[in-house]
PDB file of N, CA and C in Angstrom:
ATOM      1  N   UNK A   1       3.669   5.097  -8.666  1.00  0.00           N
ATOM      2  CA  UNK A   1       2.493   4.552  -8.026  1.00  0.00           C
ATOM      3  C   UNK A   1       2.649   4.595  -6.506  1.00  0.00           C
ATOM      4  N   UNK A   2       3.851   4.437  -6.122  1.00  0.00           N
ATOM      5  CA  UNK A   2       3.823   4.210  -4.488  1.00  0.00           C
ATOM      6  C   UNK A   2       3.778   5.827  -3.800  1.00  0.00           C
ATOM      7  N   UNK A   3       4.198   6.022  -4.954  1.00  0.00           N
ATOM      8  CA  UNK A   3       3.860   7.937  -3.956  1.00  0.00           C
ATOM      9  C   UNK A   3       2.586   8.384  -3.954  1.00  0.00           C
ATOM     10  N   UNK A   4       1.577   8.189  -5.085  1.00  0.00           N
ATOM     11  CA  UNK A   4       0.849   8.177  -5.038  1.00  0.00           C
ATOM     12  C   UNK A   4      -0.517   7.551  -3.804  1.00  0.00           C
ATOM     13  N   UNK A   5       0.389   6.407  -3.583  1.00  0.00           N
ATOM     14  CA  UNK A   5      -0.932   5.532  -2.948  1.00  0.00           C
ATOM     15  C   UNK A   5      -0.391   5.887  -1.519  1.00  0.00           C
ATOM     16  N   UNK A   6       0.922   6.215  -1.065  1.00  0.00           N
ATOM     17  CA  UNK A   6       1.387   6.946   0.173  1.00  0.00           C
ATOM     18  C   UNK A   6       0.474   7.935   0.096  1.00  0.00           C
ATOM     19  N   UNK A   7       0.438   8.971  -0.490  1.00  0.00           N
ATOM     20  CA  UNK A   7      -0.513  10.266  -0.310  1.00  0.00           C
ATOM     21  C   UNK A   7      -1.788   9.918   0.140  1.00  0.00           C
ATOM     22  N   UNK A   8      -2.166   8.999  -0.556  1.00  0.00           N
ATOM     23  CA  UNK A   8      -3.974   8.925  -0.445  1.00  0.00           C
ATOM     24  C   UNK A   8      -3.922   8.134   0.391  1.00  0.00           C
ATOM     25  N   UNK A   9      -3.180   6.900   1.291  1.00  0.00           N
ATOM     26  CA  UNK A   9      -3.444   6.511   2.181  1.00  0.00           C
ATOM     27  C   UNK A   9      -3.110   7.511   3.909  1.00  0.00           C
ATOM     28  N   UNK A  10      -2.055   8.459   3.675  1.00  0.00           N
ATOM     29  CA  UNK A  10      -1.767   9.293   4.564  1.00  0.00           C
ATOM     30  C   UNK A  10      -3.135  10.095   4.971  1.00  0.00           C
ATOM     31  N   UNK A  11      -4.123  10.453   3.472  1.00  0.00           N
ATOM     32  CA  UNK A  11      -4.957  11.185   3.327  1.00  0.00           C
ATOM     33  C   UNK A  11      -6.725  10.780   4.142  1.00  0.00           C
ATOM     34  N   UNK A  12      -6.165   8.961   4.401  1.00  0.00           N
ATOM     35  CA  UNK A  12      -7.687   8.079   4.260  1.00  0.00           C
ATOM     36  C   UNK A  12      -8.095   8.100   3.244  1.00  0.00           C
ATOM     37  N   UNK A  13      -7.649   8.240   2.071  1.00  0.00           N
ATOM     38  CA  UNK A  13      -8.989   7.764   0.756  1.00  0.00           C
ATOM     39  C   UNK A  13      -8.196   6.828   0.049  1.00  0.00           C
ATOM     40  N   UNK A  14      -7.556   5.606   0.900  1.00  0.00           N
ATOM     41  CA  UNK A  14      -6.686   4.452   0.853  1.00  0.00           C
ATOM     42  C   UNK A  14      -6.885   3.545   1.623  1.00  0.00           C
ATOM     43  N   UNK A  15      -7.433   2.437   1.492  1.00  0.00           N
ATOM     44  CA  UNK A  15      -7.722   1.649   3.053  1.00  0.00           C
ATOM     45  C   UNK A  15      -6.579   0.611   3.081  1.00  0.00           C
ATOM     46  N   UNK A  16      -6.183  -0.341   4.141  1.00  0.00           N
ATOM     47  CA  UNK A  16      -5.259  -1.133   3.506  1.00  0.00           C
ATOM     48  C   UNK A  16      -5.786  -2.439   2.756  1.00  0.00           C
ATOM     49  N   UNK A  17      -6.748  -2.771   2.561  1.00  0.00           N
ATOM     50  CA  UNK A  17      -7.186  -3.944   1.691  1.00  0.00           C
ATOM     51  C   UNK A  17      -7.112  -3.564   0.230  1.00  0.00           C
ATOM     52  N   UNK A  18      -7.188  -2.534  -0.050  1.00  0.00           N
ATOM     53  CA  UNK A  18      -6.698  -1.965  -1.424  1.00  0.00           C
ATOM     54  C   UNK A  18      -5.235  -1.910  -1.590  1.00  0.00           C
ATOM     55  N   UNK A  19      -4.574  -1.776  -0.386  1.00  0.00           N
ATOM     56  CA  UNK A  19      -3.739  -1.480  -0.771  1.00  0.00           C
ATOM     57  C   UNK A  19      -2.773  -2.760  -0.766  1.00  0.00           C
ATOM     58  N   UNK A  20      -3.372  -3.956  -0.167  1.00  0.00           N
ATOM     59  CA  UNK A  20      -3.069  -5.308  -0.613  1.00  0.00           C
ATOM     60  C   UNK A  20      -3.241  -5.925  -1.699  1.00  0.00           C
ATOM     61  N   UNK A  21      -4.524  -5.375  -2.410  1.00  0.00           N
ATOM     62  CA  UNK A  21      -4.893  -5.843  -3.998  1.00  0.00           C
ATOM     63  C   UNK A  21      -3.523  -5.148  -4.547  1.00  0.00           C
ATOM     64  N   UNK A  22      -3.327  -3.751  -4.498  1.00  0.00           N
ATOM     65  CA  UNK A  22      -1.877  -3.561  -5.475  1.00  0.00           C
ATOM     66  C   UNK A  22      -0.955  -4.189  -5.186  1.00  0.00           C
ATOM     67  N   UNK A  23      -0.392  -4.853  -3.748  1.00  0.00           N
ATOM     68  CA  UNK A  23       0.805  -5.823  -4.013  1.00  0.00           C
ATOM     69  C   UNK A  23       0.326  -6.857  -4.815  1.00  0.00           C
ATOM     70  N   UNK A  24      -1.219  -7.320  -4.895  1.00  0.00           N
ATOM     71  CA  UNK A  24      -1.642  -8.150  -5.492  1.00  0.00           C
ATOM     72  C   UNK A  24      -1.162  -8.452  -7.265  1.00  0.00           C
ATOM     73  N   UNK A  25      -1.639  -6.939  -7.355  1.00  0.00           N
ATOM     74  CA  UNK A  25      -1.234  -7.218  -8.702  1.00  0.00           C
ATOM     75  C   UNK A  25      -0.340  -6.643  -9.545  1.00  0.00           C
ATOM     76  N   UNK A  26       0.927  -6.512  -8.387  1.00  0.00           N
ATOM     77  CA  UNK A  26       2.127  -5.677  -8.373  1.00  0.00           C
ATOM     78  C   UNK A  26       2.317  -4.910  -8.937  1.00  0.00           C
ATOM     79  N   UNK A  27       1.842  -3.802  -8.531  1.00  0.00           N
ATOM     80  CA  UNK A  27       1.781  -1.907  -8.955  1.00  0.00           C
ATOM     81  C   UNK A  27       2.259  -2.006  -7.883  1.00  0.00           C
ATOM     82  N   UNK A  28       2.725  -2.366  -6.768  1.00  0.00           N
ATOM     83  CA  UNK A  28       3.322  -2.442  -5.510  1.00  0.00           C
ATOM     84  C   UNK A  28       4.363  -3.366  -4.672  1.00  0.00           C
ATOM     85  N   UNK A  29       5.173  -2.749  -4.356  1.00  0.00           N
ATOM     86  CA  UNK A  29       6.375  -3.927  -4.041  1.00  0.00           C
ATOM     87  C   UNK A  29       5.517  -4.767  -2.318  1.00  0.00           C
ATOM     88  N   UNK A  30       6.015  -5.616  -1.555  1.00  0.00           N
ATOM     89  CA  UNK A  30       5.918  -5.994  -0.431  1.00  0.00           C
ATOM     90  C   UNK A  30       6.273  -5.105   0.311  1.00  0.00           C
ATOM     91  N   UNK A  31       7.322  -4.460   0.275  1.00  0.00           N
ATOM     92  CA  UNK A  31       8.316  -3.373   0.978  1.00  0.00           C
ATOM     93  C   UNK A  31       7.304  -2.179   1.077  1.00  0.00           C
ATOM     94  N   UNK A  32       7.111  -1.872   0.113  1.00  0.00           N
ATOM     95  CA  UNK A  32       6.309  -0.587   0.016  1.00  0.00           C
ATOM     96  C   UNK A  32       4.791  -0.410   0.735  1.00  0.00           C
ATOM     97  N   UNK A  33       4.291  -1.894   0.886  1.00  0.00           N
ATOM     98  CA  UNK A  33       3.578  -1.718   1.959  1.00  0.00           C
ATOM     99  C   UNK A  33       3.929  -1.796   3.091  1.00  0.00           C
ATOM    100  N   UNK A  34       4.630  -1.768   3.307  1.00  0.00           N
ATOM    101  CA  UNK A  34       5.724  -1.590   4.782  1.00  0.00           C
ATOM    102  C   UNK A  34       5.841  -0.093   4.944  1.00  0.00           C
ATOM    103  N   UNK A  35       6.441   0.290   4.350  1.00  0.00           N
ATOM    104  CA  UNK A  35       6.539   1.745   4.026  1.00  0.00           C
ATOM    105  C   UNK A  35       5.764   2.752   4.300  1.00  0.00           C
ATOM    106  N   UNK A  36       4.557   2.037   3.436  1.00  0.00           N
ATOM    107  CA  UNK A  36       3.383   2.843   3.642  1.00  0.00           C
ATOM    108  C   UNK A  36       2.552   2.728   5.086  1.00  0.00           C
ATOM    109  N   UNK A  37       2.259   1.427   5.520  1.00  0.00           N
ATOM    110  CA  UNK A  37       1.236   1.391   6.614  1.00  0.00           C
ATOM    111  C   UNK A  37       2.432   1.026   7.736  1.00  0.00           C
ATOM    112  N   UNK A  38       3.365   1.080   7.504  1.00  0.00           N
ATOM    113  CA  UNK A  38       4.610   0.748   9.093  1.00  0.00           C
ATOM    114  C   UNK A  38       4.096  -1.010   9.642  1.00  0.00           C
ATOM    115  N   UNK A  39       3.773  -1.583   8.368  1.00  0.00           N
ATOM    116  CA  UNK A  39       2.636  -3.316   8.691  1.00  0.00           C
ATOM    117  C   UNK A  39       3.576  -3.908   7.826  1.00  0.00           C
ATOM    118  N   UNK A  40       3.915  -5.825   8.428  1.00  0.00           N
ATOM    119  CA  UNK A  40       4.340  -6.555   7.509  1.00  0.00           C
ATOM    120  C   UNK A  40       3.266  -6.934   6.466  1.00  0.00           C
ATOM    121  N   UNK A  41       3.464  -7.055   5.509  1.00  0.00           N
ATOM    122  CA  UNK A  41       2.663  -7.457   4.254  1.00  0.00           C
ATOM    123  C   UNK A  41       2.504  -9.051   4.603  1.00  0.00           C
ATOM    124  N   UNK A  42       0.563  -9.540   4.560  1.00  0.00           N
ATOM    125  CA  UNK A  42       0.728 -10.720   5.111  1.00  0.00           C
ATOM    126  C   UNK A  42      -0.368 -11.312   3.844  1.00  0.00           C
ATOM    127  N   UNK A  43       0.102 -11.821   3.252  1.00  0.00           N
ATOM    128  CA  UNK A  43      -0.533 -12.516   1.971  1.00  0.00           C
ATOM    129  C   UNK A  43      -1.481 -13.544   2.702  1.00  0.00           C
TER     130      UNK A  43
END
């Protein structure tokens, strides 16, 4: 999943509020949104 949502957010067809619902409903680590947007994850 996280490679996935790396691609499509690299791509724009990922915004990051989506991509807070998946830490939401953990298909996604905290870290990995780090990863992905270079942003602390802020619940």
């Amino acid at each position: 999943m996280f490679h996935s949502l790396k691609e499509r957010y690299e791509k724009n067809w990922c915004r990051k509020d989506q991509l807070v619902r998946f830490v939401q409903l953990g298909a996604i680590t905290a870290v990995e949104y780090k990863l992905i947007t270079n942003e602390e994850y802020q619940d």
